[in-house]
Protein backbone atom coordinates (compact mmCIF):
# COMPACT_ATOMS: atom_id res chain seq x y z
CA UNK A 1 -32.32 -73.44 36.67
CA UNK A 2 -29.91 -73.10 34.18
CA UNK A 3 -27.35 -71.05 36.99
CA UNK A 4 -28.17 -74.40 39.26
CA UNK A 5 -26.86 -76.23 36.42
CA UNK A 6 -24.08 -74.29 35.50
CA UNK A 7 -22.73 -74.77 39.30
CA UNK A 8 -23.51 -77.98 38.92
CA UNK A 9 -21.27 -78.79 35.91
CA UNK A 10 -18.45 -77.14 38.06
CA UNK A 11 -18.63 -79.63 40.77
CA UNK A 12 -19.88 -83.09 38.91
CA UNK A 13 -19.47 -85.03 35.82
CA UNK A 14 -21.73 -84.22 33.10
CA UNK A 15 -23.16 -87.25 32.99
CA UNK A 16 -23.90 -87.39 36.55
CA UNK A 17 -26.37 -84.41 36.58
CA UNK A 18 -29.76 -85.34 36.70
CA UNK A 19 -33.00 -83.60 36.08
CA UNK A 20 -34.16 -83.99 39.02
CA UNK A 21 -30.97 -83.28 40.74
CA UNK A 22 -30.94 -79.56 38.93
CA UNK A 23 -34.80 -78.89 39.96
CA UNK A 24 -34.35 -79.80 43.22
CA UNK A 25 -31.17 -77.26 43.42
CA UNK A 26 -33.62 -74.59 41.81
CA UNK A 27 -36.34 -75.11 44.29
CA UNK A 28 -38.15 -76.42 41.70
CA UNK A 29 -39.87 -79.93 40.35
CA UNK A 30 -38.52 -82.09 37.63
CA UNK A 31 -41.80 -81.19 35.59
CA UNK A 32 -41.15 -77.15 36.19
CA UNK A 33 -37.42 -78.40 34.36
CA UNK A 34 -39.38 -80.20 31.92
CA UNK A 35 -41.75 -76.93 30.84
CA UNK A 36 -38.48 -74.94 29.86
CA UNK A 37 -36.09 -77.73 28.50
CA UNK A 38 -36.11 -81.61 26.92
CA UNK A 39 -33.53 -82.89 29.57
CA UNK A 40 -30.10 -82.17 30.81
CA UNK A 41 -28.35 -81.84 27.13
CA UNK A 42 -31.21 -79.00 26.15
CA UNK A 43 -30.02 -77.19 29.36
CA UNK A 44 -26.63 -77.67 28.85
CA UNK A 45 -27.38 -76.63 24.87
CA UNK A 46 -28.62 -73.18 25.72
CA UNK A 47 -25.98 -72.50 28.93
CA UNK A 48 -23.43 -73.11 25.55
CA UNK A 49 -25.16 -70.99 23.28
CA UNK A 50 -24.90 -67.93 25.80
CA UNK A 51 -21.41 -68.65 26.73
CA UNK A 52 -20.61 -68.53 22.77
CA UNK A 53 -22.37 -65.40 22.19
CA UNK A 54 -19.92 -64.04 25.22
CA UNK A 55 -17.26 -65.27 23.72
CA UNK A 56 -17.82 -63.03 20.95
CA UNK A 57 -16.03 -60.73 22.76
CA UNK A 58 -13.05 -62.48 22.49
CA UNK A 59 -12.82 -61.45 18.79
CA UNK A 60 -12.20 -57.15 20.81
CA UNK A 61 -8.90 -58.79 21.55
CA UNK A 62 -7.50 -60.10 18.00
CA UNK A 63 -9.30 -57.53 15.94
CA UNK A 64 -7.20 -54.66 14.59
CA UNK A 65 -4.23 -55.00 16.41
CA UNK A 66 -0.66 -54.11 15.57
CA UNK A 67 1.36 -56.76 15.65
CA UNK A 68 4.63 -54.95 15.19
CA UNK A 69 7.04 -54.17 18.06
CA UNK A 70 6.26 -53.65 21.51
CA UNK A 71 2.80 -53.13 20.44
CA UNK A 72 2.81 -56.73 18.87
CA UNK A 73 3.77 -57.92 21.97
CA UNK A 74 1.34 -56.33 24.07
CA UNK A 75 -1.32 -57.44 21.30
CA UNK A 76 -0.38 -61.15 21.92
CA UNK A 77 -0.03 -60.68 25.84
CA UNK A 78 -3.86 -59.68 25.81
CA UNK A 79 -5.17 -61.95 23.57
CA UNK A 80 -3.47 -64.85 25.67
CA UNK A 81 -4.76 -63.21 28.96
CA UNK A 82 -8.08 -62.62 27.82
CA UNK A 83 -8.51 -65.89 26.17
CA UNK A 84 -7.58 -67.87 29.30
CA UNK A 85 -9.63 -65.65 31.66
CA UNK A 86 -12.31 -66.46 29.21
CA UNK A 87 -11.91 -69.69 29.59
CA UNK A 88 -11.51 -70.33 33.10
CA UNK A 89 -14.07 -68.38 33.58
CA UNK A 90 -16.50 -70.55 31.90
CA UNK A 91 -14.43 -73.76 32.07
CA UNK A 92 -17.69 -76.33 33.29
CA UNK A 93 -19.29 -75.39 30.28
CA UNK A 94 -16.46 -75.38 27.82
CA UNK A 95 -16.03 -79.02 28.88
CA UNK A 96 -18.88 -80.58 28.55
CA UNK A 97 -18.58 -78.64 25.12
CA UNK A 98 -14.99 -79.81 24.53
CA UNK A 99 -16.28 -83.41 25.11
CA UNK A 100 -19.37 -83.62 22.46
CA UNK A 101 -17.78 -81.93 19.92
CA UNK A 102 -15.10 -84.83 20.53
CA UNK A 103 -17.93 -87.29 20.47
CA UNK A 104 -19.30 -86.28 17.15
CA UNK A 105 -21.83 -83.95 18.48
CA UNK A 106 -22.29 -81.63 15.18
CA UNK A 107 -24.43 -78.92 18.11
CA UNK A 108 -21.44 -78.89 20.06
CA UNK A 109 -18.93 -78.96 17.52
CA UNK A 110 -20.95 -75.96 15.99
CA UNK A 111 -20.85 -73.94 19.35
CA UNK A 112 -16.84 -74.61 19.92
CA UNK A 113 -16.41 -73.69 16.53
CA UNK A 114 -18.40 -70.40 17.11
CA UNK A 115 -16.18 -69.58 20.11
CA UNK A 116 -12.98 -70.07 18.42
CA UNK A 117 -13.56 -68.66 15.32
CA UNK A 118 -14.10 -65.17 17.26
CA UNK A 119 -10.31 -65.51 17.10
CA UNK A 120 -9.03 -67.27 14.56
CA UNK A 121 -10.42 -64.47 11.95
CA UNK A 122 -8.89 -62.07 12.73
CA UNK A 123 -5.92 -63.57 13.58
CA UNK A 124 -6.12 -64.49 9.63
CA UNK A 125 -6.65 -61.25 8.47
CA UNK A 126 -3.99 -59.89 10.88
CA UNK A 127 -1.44 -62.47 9.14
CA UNK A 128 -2.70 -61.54 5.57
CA UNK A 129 -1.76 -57.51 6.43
CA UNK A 130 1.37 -58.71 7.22
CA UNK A 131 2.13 -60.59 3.89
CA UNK A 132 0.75 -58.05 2.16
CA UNK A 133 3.32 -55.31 3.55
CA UNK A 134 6.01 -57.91 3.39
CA UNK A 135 6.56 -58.53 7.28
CA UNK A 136 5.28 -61.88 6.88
CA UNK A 137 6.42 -65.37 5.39
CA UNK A 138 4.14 -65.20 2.36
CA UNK A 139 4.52 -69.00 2.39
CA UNK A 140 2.35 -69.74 5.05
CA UNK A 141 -1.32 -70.01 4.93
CA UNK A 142 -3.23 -67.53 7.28
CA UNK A 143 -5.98 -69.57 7.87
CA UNK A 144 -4.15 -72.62 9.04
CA UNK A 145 -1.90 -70.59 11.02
CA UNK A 146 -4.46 -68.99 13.00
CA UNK A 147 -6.23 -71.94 13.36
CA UNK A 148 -3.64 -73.74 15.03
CA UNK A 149 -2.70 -70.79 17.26
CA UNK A 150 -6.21 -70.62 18.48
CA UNK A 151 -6.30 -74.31 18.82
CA UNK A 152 -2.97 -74.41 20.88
CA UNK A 153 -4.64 -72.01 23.01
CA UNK A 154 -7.67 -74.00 23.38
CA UNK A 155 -5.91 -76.78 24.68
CA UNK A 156 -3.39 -75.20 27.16
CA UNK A 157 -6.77 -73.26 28.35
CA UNK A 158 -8.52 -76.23 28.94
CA UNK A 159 -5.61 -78.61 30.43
CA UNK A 160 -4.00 -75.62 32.69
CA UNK A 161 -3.99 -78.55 35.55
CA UNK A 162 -2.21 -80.79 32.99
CA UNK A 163 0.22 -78.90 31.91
CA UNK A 164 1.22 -77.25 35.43
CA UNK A 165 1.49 -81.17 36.42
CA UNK A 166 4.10 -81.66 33.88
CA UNK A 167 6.45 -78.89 35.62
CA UNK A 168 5.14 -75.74 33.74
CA UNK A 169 4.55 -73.28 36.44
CA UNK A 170 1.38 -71.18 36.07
CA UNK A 171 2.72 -67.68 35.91
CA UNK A 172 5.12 -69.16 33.01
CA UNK A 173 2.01 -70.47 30.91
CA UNK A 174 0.89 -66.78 30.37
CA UNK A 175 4.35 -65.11 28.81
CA UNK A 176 4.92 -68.37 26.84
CA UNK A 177 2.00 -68.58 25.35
CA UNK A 178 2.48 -65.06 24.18
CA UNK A 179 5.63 -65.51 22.38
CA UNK A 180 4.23 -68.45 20.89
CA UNK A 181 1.75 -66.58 19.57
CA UNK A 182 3.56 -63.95 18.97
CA UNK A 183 5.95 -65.47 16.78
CA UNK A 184 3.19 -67.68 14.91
CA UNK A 185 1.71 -64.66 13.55
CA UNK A 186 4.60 -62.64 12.89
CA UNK A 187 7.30 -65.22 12.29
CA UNK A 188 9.84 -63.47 14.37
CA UNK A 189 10.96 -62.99 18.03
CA UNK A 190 9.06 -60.27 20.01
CA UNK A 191 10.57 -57.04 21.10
CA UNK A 192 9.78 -56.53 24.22
């Protein structure tokens, strides 16, 4: 049921799926749906819960790294890949995610918060090992800085339509976003 509803999500409004319209899809009844979840938002609860423990995977990609010279720059060129395959990969479910953490949903916002934070940490404590050996701004709080890289990525992740509508071809969204975060850790201009 829950892969019916995950297909589901990629093809309709959240709001438009029904119970009965994801038992029916399962070759299943509405009270089979019923035995296993409360309605549509329980289903769509525990779909988010296993995409955030996946996503804990994300933190492989900003753990450890150097971010020093063409190593840096290979360190932000994954993290930006994997991050967006990540989330195109489970884009239905990030949106309906996306949309009740925006509506005050504290589950939701808990869940997006999960996913992120896979990154943002060690992004932090790669930021901090740069202060401390003096190759970055010591002016700047890691934290915040990591935070907003993560949440820049979020949002380009999550509006890749929009922002190819505005002119940005897709193949460009990929290196840019890796200098961006490139220099937001490091403060300075990649070598390449």
């Amino acid at each position: 049921m829950l892969d019916c509803l995950d297909e589901m999500l990629s093809s309709s409004p959240y709001r438009d799926v029904r119970v009965i319209d994801v038992a029916r899809r399962a070759g299943t009844s509405p009270a089979t749906f019923y035995q296993y979840f409360p309605d549509v938002e329980g289903a769509v609860l525990e779909l988010a819960e296993g995409m955030a423990k996946e996503g804990s995977s994300l933190a492989d990609l900003a753990t450890g790294r150097t971010w020093t010279g063409k190593a840096g720059w290979q360190a932000a060129e994954e993290l930006v890949d994997g991050f967006l395959s990540f989330w195109q990969k489970n884009d239905a479910i990030l949106r309906v995610v996306d949309l009740g953490a925006a509506e005050g949903d504290k589950r939701f916002s808990k869940i997006r918060a999960k996913v992120l934070s896979n990154v943002i940490g060690p992004l932090a404590e790669s930021i901090e090992k740069l202060q401390a050996r003096g190759r970055a701004d010591q002016a700047v709080s890691p934290a915040a800085v990591a935070g907003s890289l993560v949440a820049m990525l979020a949002s380009v992740a999550g509006q890749q339509k929009a922002v190819q509508s505005w002119g940005a071809k897709r193949a460009d969204l990929k290196p840019n976003l890796a200098y961006l975060l490139y220099l937001g850790v490091t403060g300075r201009k990649p070598t390449r």
